[in-house]
N, C-alpha and C. Protein backbone atom coordinates (compact mmCIF):
# COMPACT_ATOMS: atom_id res chain seq x y z
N UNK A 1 0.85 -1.17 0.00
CA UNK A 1 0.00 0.00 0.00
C UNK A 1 0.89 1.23 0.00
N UNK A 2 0.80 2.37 -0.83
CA UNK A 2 1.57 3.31 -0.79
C UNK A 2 0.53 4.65 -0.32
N UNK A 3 1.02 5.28 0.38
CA UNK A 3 1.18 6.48 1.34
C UNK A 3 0.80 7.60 0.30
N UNK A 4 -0.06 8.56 -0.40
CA UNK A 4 0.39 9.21 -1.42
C UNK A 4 0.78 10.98 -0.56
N UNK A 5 0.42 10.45 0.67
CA UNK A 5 -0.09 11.99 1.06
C UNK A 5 -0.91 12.89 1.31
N UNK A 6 -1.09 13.95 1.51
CA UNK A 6 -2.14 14.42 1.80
C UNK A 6 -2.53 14.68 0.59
N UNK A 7 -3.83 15.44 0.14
CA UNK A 7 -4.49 15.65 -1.18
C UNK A 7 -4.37 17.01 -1.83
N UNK A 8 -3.81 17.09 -3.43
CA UNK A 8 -3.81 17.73 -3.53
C UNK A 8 -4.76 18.82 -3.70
N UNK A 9 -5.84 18.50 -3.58
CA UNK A 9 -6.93 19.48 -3.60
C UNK A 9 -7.62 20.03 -2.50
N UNK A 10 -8.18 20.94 -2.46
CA UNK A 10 -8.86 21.59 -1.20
C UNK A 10 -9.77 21.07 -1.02
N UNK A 11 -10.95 21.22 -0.05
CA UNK A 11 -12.46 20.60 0.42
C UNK A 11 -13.12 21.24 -0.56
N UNK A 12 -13.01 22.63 -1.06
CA UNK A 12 -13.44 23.60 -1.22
C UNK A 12 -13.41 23.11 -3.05
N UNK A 13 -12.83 22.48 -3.30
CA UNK A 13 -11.99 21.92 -4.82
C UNK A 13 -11.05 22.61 -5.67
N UNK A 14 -10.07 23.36 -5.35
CA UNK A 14 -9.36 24.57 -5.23
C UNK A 14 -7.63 23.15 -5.25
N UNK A 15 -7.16 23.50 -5.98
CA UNK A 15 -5.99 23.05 -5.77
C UNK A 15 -4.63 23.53 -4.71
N UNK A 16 -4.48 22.60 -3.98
CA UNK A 16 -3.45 23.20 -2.85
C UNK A 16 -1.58 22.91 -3.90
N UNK A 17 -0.86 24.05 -3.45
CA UNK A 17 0.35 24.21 -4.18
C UNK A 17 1.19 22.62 -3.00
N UNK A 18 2.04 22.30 -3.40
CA UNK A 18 3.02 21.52 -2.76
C UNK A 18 3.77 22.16 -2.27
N UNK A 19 4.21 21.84 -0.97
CA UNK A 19 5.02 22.97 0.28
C UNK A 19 6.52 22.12 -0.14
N UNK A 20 6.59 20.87 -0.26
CA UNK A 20 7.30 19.67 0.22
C UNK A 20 7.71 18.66 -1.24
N UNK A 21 8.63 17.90 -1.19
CA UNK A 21 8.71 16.78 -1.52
C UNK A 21 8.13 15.51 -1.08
N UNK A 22 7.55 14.25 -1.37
CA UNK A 22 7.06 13.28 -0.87
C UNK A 22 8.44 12.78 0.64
N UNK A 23 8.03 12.42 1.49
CA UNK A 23 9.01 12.25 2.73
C UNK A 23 9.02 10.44 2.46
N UNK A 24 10.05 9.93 2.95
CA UNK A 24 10.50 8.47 2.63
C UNK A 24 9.50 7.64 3.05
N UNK A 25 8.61 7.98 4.13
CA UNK A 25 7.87 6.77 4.40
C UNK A 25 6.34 7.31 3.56
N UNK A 26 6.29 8.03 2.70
CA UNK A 26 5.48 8.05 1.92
C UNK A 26 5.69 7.74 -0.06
N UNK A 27 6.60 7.03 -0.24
CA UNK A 27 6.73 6.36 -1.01
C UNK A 27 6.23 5.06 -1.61
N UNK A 28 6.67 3.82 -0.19
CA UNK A 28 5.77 2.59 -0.44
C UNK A 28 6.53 1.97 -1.89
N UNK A 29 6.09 1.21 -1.96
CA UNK A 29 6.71 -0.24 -3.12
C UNK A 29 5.23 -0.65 -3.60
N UNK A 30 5.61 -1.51 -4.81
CA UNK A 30 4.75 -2.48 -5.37
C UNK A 30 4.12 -3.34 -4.57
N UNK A 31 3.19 -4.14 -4.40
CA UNK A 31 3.05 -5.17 -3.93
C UNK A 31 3.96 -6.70 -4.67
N UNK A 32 4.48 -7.31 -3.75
CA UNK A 32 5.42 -8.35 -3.95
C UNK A 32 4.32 -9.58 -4.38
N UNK A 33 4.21 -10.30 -5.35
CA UNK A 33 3.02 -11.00 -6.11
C UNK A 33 4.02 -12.44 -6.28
N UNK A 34 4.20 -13.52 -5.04
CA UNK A 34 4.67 -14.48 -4.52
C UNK A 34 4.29 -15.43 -5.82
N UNK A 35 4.92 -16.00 -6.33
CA UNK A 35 4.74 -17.29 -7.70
C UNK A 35 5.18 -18.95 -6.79
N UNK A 36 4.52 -19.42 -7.17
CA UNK A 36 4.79 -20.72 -6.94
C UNK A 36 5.88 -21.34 -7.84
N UNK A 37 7.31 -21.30 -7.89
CA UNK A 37 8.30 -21.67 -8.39
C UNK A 37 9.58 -22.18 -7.52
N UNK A 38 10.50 -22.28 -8.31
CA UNK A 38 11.66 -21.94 -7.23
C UNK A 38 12.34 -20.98 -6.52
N UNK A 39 12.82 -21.36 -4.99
CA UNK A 39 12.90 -20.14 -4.26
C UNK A 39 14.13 -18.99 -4.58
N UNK A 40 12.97 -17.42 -4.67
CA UNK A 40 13.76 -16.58 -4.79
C UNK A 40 13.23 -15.80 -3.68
N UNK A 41 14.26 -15.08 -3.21
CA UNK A 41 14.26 -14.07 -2.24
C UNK A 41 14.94 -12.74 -2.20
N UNK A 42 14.27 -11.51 -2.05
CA UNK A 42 14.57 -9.97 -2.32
C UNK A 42 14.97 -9.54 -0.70
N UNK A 43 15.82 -8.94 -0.18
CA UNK A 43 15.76 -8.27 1.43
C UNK A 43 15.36 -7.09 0.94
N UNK A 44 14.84 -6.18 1.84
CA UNK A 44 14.83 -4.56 0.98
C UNK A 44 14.67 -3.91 2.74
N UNK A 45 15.00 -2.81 2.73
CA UNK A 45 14.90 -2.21 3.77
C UNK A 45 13.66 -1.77 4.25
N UNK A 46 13.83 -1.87 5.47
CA UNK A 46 12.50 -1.40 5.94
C UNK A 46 12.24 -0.26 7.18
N UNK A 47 11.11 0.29 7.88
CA UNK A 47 11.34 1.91 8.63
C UNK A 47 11.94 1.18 9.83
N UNK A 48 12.78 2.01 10.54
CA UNK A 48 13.12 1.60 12.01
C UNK A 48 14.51 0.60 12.08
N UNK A 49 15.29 0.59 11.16
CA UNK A 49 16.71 0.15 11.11
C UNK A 49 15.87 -1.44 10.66
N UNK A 50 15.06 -1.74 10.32
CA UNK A 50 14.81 -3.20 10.26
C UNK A 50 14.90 -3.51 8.99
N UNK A 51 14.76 -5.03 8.76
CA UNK A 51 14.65 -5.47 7.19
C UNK A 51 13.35 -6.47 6.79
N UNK A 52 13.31 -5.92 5.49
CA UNK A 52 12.28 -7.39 4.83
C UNK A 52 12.73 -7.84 4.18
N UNK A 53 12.23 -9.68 4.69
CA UNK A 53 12.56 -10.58 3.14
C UNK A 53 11.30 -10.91 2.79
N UNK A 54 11.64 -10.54 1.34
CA UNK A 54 10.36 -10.32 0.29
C UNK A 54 10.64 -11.88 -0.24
N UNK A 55 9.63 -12.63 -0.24
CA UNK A 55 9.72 -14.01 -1.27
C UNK A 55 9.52 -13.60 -2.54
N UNK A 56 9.95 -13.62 -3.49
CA UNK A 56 9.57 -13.35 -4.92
C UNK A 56 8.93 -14.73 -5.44
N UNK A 57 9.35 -15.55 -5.37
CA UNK A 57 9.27 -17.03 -5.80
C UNK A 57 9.68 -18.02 -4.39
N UNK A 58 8.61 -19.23 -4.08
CA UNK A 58 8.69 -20.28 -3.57
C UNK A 58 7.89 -21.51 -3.38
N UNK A 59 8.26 -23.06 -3.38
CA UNK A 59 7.58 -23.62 -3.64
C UNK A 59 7.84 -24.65 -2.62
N UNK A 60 7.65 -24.11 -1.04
CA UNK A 60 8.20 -24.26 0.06
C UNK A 60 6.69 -24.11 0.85
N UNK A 61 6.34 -24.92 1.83
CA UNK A 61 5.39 -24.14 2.88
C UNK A 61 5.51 -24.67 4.23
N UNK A 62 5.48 -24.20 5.08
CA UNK A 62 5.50 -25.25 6.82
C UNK A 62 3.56 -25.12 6.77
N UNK A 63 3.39 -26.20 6.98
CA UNK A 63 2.01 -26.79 7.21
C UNK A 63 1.76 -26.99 8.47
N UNK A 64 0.86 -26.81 9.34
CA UNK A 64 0.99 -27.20 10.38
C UNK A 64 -0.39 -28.13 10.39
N UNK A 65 -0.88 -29.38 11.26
CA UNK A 65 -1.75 -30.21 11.18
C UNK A 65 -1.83 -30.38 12.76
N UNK A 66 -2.64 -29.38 13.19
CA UNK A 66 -3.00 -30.06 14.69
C UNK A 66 -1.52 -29.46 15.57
N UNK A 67 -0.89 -30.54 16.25
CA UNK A 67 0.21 -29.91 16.63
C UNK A 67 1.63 -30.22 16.11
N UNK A 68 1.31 -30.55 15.05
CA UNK A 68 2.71 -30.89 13.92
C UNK A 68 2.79 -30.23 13.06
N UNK A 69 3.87 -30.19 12.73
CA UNK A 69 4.26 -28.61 11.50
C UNK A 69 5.19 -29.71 10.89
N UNK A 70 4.56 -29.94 9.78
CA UNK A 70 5.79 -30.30 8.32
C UNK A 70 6.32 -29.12 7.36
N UNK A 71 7.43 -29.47 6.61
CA UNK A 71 7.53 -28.78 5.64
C UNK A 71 7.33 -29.73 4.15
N UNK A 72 6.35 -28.78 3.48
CA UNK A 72 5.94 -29.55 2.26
C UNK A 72 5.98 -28.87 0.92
N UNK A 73 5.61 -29.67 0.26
CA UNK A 73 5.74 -28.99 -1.31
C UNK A 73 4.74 -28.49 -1.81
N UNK A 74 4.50 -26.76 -2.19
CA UNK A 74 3.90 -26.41 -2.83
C UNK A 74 3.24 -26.91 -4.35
N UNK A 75 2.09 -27.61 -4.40
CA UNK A 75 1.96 -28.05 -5.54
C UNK A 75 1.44 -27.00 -6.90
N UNK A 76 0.18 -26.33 -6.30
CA UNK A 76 -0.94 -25.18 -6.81
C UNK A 76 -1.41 -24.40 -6.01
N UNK A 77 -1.79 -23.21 -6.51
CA UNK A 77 -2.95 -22.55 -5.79
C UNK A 77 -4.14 -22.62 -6.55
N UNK A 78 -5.11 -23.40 -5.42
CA UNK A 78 -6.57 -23.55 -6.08
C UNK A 78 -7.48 -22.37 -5.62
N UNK A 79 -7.33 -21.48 -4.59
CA UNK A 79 -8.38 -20.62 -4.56
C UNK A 79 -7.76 -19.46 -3.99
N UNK A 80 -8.09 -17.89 -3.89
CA UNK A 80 -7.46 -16.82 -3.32
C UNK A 80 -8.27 -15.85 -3.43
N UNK A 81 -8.77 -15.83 -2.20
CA UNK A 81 -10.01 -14.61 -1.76
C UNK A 81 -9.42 -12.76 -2.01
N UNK A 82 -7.99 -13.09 -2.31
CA UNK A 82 -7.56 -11.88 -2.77
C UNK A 82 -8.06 -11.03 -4.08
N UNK A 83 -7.28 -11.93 -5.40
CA UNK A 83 -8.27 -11.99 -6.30
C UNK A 83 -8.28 -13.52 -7.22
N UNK A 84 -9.28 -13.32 -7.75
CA UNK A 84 -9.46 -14.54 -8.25
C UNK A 84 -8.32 -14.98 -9.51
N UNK A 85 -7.81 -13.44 -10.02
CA UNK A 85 -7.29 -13.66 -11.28
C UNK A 85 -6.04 -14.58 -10.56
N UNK A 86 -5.34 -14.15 -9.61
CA UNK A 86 -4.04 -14.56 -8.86
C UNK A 86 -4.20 -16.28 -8.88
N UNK A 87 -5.37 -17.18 -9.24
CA UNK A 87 -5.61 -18.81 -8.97
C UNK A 87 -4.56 -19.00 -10.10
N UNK A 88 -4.97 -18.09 -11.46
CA UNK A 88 -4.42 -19.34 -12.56
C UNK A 88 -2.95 -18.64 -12.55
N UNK A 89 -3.15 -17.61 -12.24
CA UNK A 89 -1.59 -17.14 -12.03
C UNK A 89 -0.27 -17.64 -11.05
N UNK A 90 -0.98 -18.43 -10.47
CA UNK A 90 -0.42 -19.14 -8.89
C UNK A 90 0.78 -18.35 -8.27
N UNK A 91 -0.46 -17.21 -7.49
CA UNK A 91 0.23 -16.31 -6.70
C UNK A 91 0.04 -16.54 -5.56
N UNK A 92 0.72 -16.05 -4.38
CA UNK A 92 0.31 -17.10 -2.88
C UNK A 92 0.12 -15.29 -2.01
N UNK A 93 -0.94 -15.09 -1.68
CA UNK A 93 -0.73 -14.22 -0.37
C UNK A 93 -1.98 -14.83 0.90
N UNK A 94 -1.70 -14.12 1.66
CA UNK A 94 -2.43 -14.62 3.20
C UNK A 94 -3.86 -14.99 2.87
N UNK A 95 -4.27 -16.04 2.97
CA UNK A 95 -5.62 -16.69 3.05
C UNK A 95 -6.06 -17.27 1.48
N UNK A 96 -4.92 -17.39 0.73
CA UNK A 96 -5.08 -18.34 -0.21
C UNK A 96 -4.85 -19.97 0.07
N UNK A 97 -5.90 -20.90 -0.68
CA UNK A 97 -5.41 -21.84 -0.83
C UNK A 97 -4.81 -22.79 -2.13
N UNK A 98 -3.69 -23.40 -0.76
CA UNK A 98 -2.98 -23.91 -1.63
C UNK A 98 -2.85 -25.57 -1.57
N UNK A 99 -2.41 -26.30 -2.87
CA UNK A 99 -2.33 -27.54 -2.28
C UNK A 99 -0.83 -27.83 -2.59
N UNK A 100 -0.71 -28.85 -1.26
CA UNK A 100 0.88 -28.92 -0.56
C UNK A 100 1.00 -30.41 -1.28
N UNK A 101 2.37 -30.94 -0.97
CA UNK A 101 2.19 -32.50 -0.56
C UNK A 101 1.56 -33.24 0.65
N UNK A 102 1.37 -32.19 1.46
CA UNK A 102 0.92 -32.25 2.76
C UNK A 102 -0.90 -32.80 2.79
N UNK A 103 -1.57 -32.05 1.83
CA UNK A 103 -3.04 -32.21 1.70
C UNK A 103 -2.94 -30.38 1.35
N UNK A 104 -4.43 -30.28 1.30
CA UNK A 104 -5.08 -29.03 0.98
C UNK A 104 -4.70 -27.93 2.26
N UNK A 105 -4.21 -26.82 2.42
CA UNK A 105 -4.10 -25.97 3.01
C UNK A 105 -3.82 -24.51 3.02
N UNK A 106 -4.48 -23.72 3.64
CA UNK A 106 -4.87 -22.36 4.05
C UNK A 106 -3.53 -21.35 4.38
N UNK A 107 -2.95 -20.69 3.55
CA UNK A 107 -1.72 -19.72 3.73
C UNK A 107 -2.12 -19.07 5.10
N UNK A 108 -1.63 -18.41 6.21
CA UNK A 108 -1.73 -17.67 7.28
C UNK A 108 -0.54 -16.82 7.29
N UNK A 109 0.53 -16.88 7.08
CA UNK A 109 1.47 -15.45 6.46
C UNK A 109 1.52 -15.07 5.43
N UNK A 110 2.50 -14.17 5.36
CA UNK A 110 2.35 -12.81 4.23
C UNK A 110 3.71 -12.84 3.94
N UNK A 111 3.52 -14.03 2.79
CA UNK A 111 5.54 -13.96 1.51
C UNK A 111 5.93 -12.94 1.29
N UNK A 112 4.95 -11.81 0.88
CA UNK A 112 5.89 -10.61 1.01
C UNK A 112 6.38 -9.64 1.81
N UNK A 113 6.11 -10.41 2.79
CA UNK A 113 6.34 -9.68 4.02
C UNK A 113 7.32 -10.30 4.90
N UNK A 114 7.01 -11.62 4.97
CA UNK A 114 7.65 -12.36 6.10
C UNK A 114 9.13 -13.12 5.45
N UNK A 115 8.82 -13.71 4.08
CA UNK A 115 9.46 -14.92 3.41
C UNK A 115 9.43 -15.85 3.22
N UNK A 116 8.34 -16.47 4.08
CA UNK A 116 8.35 -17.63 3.91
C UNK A 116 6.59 -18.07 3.86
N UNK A 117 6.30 -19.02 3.79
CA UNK A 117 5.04 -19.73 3.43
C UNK A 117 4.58 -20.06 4.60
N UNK A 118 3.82 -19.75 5.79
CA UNK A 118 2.95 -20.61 6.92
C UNK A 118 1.98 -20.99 6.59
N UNK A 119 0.86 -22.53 6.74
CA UNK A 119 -0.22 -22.43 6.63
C UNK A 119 -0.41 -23.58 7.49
N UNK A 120 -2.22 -24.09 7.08
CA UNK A 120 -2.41 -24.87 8.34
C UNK A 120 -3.52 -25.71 7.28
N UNK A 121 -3.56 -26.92 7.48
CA UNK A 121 -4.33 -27.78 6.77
C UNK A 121 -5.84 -27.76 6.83
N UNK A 122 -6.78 -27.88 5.77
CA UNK A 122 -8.00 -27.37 5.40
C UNK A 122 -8.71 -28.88 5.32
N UNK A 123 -9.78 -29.02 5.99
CA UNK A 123 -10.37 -30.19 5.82
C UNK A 123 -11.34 -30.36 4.65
């Protein structure tokens, strides 16, 4: 999600002049659009001295089943309440499903955020 700023227009509908340049944490990035392939990974900086690893590509997931966590193989993504176009595209973000070697299961992190794949098996 990017930050654009305040607006350039008035309430009034009057255009306001720019005082400023956009400030760094109003920039923002693309959204990172996770592929089911082999694993690639972006770090990029992030606010507060911290970092992100961005998954670009992975075909990696920890599954968890009850109180066991495997790691399994991304096979497909069959459904993604994000958007639908992202199924045939087999893009992975939070609350898509995907099927593992594991069985059918429910993403619960965010690849472009975190790096890696969490989910939890879907009955």
């Amino acid at each position: 999600m990017q930050d654009q700023g305040p607006s350039p227009r008035k309430r009034t509908g009057g255009r306001r002049v720019r005082s400023r340049k956009k400030k760094r944490h109003q920039l923002g990035n693309e959204p990172t659009e996770t592929t089911v392939a082999e694993p690639r990974f972006r770090t990029i900086d992030a606010r507060g001295n911290e970092r992100k690893i961005r998954a670009l590509s992975t075909n990696v997931a920890q599954v968890a089943d009850g109180e066991e966590t495997v790691e399994a193989e991304i096979e497909d993504v069959t459904e993604n309440p994000a958007n639908v176009n992202y199924v045939r595209r087999n893009i992975i973000t939070k609350g898509a499903v995907i099927e593992t070697s594991a069985g059918t299961a429910r993403v619960t992190s965010r690849p472009g955020q975190s790096g890696q794949v969490s989910a939890v098996v879907v009955e």
